[in-house]
C-alpha atoms as a PDB file:
ATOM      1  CA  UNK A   1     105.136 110.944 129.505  1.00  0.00           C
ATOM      2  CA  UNK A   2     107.800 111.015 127.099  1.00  0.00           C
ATOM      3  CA  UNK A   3     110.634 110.855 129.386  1.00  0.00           C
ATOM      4  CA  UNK A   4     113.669 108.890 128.958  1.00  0.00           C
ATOM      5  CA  UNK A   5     115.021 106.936 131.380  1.00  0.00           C
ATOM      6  CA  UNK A   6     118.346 106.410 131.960  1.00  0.00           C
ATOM      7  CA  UNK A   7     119.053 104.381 135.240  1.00  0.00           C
ATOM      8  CA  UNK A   8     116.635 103.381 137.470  1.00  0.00           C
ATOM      9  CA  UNK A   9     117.729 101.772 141.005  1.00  0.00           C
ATOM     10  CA  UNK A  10     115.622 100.487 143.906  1.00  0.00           C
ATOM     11  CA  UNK A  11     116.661 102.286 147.264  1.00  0.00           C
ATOM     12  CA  UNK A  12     115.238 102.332 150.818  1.00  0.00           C
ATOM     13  CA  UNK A  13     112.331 104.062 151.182  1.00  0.00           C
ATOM     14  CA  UNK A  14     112.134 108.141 152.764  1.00  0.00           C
ATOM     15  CA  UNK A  15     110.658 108.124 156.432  1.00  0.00           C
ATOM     16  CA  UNK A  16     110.075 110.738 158.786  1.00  0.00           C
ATOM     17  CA  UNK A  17     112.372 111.108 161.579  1.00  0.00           C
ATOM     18  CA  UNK A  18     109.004 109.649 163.621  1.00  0.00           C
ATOM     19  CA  UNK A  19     108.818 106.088 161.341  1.00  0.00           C
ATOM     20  CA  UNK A  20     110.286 102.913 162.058  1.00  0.00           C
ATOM     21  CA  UNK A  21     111.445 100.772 159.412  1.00  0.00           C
ATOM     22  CA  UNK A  22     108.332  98.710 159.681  1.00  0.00           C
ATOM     23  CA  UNK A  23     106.628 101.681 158.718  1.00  0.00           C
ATOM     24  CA  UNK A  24     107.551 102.198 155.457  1.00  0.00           C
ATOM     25  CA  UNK A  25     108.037  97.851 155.045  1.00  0.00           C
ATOM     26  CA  UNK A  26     104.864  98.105 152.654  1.00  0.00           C
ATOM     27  CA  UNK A  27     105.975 101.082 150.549  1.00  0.00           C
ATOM     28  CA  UNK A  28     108.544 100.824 147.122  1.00  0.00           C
ATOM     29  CA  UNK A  29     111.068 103.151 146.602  1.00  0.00           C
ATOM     30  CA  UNK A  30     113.356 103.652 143.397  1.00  0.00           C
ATOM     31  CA  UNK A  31     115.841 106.340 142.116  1.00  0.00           C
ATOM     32  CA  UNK A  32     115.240 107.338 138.675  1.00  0.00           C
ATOM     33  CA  UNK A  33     117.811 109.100 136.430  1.00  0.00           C
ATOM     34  CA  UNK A  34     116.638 111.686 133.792  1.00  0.00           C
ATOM     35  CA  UNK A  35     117.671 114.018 131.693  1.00  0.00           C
ATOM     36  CA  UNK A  36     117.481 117.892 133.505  1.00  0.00           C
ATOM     37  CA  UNK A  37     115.087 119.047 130.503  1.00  0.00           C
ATOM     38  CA  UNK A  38     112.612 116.320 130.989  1.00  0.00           C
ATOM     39  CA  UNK A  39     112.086 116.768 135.194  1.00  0.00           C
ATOM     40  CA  UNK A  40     109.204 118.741 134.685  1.00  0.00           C
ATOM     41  CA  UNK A  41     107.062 116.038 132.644  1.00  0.00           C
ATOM     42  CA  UNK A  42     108.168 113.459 135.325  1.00  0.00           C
ATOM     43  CA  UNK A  43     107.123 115.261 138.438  1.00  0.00           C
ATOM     44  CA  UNK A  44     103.633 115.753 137.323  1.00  0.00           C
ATOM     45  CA  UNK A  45     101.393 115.000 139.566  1.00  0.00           C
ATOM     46  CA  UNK A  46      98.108 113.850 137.245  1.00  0.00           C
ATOM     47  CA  UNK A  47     100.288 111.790 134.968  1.00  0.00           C
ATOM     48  CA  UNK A  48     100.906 109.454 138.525  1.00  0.00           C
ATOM     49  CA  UNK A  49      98.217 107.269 139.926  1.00  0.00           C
ATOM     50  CA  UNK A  50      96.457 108.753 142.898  1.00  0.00           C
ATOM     51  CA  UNK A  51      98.719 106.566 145.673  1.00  0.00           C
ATOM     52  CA  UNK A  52     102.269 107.217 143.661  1.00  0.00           C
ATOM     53  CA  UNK A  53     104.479 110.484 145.298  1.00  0.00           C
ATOM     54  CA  UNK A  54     106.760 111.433 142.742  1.00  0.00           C
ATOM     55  CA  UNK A  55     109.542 113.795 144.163  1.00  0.00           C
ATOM     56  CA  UNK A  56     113.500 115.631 143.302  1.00  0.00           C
ATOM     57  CA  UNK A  57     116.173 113.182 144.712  1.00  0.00           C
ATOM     58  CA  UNK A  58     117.849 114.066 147.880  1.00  0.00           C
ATOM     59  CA  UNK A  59     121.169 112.594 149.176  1.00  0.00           C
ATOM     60  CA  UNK A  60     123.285 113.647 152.114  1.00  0.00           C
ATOM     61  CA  UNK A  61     126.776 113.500 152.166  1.00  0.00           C
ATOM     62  CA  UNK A  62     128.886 110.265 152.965  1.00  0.00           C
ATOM     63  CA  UNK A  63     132.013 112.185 153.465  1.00  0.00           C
ATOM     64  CA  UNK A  64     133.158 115.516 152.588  1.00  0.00           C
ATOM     65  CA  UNK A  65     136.122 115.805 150.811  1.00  0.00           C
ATOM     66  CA  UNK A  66     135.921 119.523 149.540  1.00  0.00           C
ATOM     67  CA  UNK A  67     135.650 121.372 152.874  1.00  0.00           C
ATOM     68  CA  UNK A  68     134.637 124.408 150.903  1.00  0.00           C
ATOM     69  CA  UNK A  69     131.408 122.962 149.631  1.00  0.00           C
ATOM     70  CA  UNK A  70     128.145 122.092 151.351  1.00  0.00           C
ATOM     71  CA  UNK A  71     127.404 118.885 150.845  1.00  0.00           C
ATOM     72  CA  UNK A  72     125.592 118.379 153.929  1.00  0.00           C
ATOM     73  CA  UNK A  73     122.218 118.279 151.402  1.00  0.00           C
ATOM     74  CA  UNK A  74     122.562 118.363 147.817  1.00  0.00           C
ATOM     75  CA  UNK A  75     119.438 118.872 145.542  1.00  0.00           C
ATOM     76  CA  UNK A  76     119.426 117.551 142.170  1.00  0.00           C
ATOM     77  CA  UNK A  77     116.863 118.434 139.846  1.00  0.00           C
ATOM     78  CA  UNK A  78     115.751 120.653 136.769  1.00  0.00           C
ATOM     79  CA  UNK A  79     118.312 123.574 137.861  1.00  0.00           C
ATOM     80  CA  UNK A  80     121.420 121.345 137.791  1.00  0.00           C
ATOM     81  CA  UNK A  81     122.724 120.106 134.670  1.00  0.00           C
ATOM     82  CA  UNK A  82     123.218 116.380 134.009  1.00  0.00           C
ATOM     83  CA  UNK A  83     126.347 114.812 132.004  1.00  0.00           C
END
């Protein structure tokens, strides 16, 4: 793919608002850190095996300490720029 990786973390897997936690107890999860320019060749869908979903990070806020800023969901992804 020719993407460089810069940090890559384990987290807790998405679930629907329906799932349990024993749900998703078979299913890997990991937060990968890119570079903005490279987000396209990453979310490709073909370059993935068939049973890998490759998506844009989500996080919701833990706090919001700029009332003038909606944090309630942040994006990041090919629009935003990384340092």
């Amino acid at each position: 793919m020719s993407v460089k990786v810069l940090t890559c973390f384990e987290v807790k897997p998405r679930r629907r608002y329906d799932e349990s936690e024993d749900d998703v107890r078979d299913k890997k999860a990991f937060r990968v850190c890119i570079y903005a320019d490279e987000l396209d060749r990453l979310l490709e869908a073909e370059a993935w095996p068939e049973y890998v979903t490759v998506s844009t990070w989500f996080t919701k806020s833990r706090g919001n300490s700029n009332a003038n800023v909606d944090t309630k969901r942040m994006r990041f992804g090919s629009d935003q720029m990384l340092d």
